[in-house]
PDB file of N, CA and C in Angstrom:
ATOM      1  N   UNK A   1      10.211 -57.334 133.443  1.00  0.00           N
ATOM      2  CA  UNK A   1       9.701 -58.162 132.352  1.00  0.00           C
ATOM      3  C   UNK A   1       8.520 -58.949 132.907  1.00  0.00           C
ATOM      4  N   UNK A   2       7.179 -58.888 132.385  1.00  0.00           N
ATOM      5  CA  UNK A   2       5.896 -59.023 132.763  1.00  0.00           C
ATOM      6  C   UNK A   2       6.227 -60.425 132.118  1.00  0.00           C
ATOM      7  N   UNK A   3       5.734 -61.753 132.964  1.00  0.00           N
ATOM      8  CA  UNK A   3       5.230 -62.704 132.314  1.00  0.00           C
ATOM      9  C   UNK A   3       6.644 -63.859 132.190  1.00  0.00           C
ATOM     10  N   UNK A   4       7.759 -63.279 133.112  1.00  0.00           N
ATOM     11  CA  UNK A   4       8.657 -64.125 132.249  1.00  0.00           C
ATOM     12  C   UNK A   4       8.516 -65.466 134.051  1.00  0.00           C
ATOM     13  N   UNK A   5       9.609 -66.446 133.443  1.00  0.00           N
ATOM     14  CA  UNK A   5       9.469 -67.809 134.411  1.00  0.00           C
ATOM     15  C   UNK A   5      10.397 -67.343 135.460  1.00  0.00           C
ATOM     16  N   UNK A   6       9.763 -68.006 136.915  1.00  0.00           N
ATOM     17  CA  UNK A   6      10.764 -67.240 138.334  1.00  0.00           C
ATOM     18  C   UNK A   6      11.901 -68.025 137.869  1.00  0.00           C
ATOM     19  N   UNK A   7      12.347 -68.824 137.333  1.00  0.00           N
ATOM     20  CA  UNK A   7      13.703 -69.622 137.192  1.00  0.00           C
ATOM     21  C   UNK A   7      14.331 -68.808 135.704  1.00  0.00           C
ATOM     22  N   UNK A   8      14.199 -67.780 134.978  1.00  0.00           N
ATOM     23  CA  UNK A   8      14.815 -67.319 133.978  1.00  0.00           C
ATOM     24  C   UNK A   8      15.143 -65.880 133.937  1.00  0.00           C
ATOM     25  N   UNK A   9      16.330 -65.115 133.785  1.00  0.00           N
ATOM     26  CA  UNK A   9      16.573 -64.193 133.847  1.00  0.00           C
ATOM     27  C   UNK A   9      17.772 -63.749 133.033  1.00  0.00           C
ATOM     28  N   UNK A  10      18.728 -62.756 132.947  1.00  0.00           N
ATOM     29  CA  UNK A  10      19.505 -62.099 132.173  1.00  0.00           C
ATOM     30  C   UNK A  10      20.622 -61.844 132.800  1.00  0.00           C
ATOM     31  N   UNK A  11      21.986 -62.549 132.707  1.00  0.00           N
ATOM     32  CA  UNK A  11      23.475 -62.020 133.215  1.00  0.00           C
ATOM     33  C   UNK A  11      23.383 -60.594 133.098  1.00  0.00           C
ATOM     34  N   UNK A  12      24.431 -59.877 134.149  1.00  0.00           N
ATOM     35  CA  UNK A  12      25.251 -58.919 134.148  1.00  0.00           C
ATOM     36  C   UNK A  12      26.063 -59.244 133.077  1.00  0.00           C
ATOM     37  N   UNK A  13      25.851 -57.856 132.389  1.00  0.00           N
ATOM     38  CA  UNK A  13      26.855 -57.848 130.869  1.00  0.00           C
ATOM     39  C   UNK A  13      26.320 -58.204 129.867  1.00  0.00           C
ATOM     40  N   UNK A  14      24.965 -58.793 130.024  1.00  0.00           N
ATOM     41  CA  UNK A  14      24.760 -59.239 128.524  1.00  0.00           C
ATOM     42  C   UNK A  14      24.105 -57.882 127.827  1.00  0.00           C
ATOM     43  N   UNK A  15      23.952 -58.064 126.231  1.00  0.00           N
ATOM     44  CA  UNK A  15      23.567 -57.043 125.526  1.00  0.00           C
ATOM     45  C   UNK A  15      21.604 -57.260 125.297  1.00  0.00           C
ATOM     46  N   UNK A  16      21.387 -56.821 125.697  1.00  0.00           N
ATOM     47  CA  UNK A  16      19.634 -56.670 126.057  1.00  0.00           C
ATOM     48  C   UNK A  16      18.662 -55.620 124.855  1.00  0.00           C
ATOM     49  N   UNK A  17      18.007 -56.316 124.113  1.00  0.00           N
ATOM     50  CA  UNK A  17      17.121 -55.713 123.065  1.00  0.00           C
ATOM     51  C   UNK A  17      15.344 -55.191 123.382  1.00  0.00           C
ATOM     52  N   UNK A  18      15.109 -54.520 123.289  1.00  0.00           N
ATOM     53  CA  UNK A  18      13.536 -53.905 123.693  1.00  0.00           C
ATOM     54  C   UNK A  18      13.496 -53.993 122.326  1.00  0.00           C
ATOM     55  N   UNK A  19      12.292 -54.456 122.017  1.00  0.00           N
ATOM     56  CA  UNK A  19      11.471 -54.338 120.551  1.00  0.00           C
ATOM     57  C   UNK A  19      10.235 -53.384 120.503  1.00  0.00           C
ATOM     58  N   UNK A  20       9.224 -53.269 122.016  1.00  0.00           N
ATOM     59  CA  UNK A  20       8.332 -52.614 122.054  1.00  0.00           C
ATOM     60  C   UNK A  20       8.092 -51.928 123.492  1.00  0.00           C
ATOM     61  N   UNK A  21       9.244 -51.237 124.033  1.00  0.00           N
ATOM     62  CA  UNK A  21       9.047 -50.962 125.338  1.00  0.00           C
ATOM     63  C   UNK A  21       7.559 -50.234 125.734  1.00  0.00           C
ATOM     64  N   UNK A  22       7.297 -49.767 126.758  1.00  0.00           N
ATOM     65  CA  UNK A  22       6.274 -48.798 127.094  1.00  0.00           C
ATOM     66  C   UNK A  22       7.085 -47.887 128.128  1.00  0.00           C
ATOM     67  N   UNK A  23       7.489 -47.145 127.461  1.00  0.00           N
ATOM     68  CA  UNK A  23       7.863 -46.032 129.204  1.00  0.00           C
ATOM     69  C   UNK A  23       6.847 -45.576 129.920  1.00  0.00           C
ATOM     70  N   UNK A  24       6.720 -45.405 131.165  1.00  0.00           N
ATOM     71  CA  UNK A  24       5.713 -44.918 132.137  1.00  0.00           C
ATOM     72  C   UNK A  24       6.499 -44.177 133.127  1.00  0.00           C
ATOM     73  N   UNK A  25       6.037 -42.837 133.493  1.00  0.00           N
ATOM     74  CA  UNK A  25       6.632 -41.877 134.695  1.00  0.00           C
ATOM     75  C   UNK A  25       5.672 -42.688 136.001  1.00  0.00           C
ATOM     76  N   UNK A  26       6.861 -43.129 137.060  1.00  0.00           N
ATOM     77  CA  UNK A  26       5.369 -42.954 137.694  1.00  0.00           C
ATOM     78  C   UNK A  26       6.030 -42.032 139.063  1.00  0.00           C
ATOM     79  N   UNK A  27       4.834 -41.788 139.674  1.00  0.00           N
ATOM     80  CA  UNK A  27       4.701 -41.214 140.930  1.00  0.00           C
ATOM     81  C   UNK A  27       3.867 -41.466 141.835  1.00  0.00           C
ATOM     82  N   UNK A  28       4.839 -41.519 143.262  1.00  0.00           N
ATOM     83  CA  UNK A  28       3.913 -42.356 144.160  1.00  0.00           C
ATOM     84  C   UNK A  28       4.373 -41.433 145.350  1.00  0.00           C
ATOM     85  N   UNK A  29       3.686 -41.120 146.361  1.00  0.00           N
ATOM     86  CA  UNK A  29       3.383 -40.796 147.350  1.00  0.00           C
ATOM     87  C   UNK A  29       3.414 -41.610 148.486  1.00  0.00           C
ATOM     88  N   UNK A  30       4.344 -41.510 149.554  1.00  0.00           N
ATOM     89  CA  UNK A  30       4.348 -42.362 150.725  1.00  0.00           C
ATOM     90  C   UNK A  30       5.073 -41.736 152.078  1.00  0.00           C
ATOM     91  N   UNK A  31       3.883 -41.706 153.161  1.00  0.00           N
ATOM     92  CA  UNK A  31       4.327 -41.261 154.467  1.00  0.00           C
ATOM     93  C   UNK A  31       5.014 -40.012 154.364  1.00  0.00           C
ATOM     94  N   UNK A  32       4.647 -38.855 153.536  1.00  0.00           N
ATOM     95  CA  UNK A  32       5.091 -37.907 153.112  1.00  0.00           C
ATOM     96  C   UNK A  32       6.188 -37.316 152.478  1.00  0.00           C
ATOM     97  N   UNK A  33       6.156 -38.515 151.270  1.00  0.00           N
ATOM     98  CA  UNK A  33       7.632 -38.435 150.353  1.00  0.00           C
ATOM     99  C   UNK A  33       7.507 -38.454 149.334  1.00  0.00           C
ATOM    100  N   UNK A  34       8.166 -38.472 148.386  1.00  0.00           N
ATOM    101  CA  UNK A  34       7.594 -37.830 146.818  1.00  0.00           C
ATOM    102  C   UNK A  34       8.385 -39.367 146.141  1.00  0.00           C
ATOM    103  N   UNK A  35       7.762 -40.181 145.372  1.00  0.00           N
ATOM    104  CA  UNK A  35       9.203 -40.870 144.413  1.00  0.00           C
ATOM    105  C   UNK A  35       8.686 -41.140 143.088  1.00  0.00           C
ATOM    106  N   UNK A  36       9.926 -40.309 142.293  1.00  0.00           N
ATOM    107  CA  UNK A  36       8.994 -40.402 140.888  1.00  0.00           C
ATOM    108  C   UNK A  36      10.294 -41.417 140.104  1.00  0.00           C
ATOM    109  N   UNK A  37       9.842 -42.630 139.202  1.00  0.00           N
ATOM    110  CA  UNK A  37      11.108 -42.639 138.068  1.00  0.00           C
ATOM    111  C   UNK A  37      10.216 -43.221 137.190  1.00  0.00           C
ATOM    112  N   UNK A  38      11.494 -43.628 135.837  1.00  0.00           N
ATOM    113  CA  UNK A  38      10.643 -44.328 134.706  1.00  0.00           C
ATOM    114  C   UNK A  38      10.712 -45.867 134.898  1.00  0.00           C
ATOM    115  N   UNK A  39       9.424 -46.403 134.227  1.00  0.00           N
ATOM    116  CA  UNK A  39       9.824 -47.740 134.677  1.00  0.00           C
ATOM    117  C   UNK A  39       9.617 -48.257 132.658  1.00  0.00           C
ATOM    118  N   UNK A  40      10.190 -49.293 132.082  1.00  0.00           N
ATOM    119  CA  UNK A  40       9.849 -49.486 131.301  1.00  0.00           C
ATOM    120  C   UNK A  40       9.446 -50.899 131.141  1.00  0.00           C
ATOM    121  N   UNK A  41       8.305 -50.997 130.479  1.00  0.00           N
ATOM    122  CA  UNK A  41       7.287 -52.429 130.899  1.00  0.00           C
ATOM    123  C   UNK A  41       7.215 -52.719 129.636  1.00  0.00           C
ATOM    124  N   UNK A  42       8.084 -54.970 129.673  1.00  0.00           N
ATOM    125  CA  UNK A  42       8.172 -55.447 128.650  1.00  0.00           C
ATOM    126  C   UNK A  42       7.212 -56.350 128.981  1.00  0.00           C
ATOM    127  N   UNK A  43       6.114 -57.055 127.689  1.00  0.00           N
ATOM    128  CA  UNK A  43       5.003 -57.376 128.227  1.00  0.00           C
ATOM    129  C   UNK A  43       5.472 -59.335 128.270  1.00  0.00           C
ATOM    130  N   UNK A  44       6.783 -59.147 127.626  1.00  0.00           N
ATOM    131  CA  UNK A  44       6.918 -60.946 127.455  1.00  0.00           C
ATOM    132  C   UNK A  44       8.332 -60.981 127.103  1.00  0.00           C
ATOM    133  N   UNK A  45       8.717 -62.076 127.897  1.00  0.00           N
ATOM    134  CA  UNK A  45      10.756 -62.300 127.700  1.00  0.00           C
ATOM    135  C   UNK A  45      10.949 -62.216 126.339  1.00  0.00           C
ATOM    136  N   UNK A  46       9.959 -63.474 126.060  1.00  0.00           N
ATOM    137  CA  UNK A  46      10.428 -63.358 124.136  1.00  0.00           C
ATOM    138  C   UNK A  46      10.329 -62.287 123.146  1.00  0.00           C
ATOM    139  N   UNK A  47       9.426 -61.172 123.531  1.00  0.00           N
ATOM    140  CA  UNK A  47       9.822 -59.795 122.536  1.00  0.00           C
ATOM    141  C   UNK A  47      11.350 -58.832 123.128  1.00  0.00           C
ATOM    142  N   UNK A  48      11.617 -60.226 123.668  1.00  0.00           N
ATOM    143  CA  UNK A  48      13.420 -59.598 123.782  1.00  0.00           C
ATOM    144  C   UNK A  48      14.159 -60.386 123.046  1.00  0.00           C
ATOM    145  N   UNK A  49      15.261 -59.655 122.823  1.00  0.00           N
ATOM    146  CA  UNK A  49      16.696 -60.177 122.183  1.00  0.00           C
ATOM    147  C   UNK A  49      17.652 -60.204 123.127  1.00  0.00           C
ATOM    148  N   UNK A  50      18.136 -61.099 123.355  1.00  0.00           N
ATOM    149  CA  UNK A  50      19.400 -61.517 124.442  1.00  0.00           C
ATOM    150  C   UNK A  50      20.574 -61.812 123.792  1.00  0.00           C
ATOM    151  N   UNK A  51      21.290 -61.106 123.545  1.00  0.00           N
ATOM    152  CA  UNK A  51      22.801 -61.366 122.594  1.00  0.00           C
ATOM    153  C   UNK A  51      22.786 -61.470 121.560  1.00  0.00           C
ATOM    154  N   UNK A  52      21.580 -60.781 121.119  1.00  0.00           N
ATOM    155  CA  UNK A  52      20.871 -61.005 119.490  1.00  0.00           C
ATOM    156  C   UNK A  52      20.047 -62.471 119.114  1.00  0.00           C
ATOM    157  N   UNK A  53      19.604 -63.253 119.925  1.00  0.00           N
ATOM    158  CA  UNK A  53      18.621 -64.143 119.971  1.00  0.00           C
ATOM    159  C   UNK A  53      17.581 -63.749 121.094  1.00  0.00           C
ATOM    160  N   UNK A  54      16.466 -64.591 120.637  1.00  0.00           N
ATOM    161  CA  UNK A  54      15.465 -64.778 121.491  1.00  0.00           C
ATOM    162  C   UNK A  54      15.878 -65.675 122.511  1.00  0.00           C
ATOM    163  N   UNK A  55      14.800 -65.260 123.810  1.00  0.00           N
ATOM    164  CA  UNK A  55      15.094 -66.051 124.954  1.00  0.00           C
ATOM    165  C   UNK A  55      14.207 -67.378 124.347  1.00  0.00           C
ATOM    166  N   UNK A  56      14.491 -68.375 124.900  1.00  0.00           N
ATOM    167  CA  UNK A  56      13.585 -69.928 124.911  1.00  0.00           C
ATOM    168  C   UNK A  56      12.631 -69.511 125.046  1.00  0.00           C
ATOM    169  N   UNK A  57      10.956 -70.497 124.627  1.00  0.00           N
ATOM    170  CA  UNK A  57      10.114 -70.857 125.176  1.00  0.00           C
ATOM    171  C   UNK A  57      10.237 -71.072 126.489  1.00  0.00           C
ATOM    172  N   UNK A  58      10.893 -71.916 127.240  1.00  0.00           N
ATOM    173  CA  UNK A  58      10.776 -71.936 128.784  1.00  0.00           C
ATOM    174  C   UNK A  58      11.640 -70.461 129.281  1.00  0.00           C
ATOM    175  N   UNK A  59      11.893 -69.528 128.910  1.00  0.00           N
ATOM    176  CA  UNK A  59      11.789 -68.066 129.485  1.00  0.00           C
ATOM    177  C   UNK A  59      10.284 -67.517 130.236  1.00  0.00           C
ATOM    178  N   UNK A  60       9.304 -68.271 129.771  1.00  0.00           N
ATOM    179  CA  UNK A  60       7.624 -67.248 129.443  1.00  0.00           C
ATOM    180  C   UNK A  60       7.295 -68.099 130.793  1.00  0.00           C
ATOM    181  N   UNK A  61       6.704 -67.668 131.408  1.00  0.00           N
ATOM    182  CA  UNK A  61       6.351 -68.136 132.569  1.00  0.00           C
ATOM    183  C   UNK A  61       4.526 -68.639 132.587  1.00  0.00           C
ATOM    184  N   UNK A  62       4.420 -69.973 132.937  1.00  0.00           N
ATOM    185  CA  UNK A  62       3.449 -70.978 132.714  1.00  0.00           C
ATOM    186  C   UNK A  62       2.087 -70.614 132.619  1.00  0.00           C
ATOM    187  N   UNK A  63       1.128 -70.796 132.257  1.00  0.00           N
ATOM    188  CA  UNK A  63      -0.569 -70.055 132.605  1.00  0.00           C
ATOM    189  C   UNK A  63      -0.634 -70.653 133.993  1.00  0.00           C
ATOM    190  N   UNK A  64      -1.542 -70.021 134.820  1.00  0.00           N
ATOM    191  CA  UNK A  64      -2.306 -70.564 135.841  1.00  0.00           C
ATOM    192  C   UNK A  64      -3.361 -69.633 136.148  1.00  0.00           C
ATOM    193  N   UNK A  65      -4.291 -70.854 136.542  1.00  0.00           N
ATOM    194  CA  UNK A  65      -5.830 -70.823 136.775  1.00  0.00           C
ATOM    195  C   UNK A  65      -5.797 -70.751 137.849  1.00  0.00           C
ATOM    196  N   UNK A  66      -6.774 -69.477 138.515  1.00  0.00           N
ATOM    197  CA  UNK A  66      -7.068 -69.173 139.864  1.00  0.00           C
ATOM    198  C   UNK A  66      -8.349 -68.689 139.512  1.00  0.00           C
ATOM    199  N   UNK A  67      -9.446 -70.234 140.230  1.00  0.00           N
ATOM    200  CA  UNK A  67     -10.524 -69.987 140.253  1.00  0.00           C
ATOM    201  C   UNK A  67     -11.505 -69.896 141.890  1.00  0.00           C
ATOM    202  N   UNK A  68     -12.502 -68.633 141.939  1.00  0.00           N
ATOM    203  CA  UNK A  68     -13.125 -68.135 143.082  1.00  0.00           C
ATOM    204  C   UNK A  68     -14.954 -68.814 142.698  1.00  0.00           C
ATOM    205  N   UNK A  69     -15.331 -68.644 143.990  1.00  0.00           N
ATOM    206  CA  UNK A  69     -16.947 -68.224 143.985  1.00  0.00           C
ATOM    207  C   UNK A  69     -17.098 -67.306 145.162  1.00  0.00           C
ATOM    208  N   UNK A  70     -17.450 -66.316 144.886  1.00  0.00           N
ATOM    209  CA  UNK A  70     -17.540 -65.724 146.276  1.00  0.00           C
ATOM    210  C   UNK A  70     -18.719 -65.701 146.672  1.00  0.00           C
ATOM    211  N   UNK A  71     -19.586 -66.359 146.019  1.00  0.00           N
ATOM    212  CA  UNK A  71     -21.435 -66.869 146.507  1.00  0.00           C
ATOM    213  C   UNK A  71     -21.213 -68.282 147.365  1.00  0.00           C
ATOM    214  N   UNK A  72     -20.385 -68.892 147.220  1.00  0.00           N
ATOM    215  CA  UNK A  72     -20.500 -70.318 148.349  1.00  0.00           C
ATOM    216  C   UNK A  72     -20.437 -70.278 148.920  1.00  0.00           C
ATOM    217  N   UNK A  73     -20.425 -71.095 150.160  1.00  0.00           N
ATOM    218  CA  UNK A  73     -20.811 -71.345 151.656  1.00  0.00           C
ATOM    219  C   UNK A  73     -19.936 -72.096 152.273  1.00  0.00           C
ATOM    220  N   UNK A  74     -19.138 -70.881 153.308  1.00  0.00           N
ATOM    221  CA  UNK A  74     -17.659 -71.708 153.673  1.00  0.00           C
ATOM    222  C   UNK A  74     -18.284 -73.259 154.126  1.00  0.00           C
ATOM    223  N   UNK A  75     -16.858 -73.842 154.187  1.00  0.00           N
ATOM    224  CA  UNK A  75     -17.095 -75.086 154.737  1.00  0.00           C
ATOM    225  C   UNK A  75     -17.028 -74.938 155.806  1.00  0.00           C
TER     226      UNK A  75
END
């Protein structure tokens, strides 16, 4: 779940709703090994249903600003 808060997550056992999954195959290649599975990518906690409700607002995990210049002049 893309986007959700490091402090919020989902019991073992609960009943879990996808509204708009995306399935993706993927395959990756490493040190001469093959690993393929599906992964399915939810883009936000709240287009889930958790026991037949929505998760909270504090499920969604906060904006943050990460700002660069890569023209300045170290200090």
């Amino acid at each position: 779940v893309y986007n959700a808060a490091p402090t919020w997550g989902v019991a073992v056992g609960v009943a879990v709703g996808v509204a708009e999954p995306v399935l993706t195959q993927h395959l990756h290649l490493h040190q001469g090994q093959t690993f393929s599975f599906l992964g399915v990518r939810v883009s936000s906690p709240l287009s889930l249903l958790v026991n037949g409700k929505r998760p909270p607002g504090s499920a969604l995990a906060p904006p943050c600003l990460a700002l660069s210049n890569p023209g300045a002049l170290p200090e």
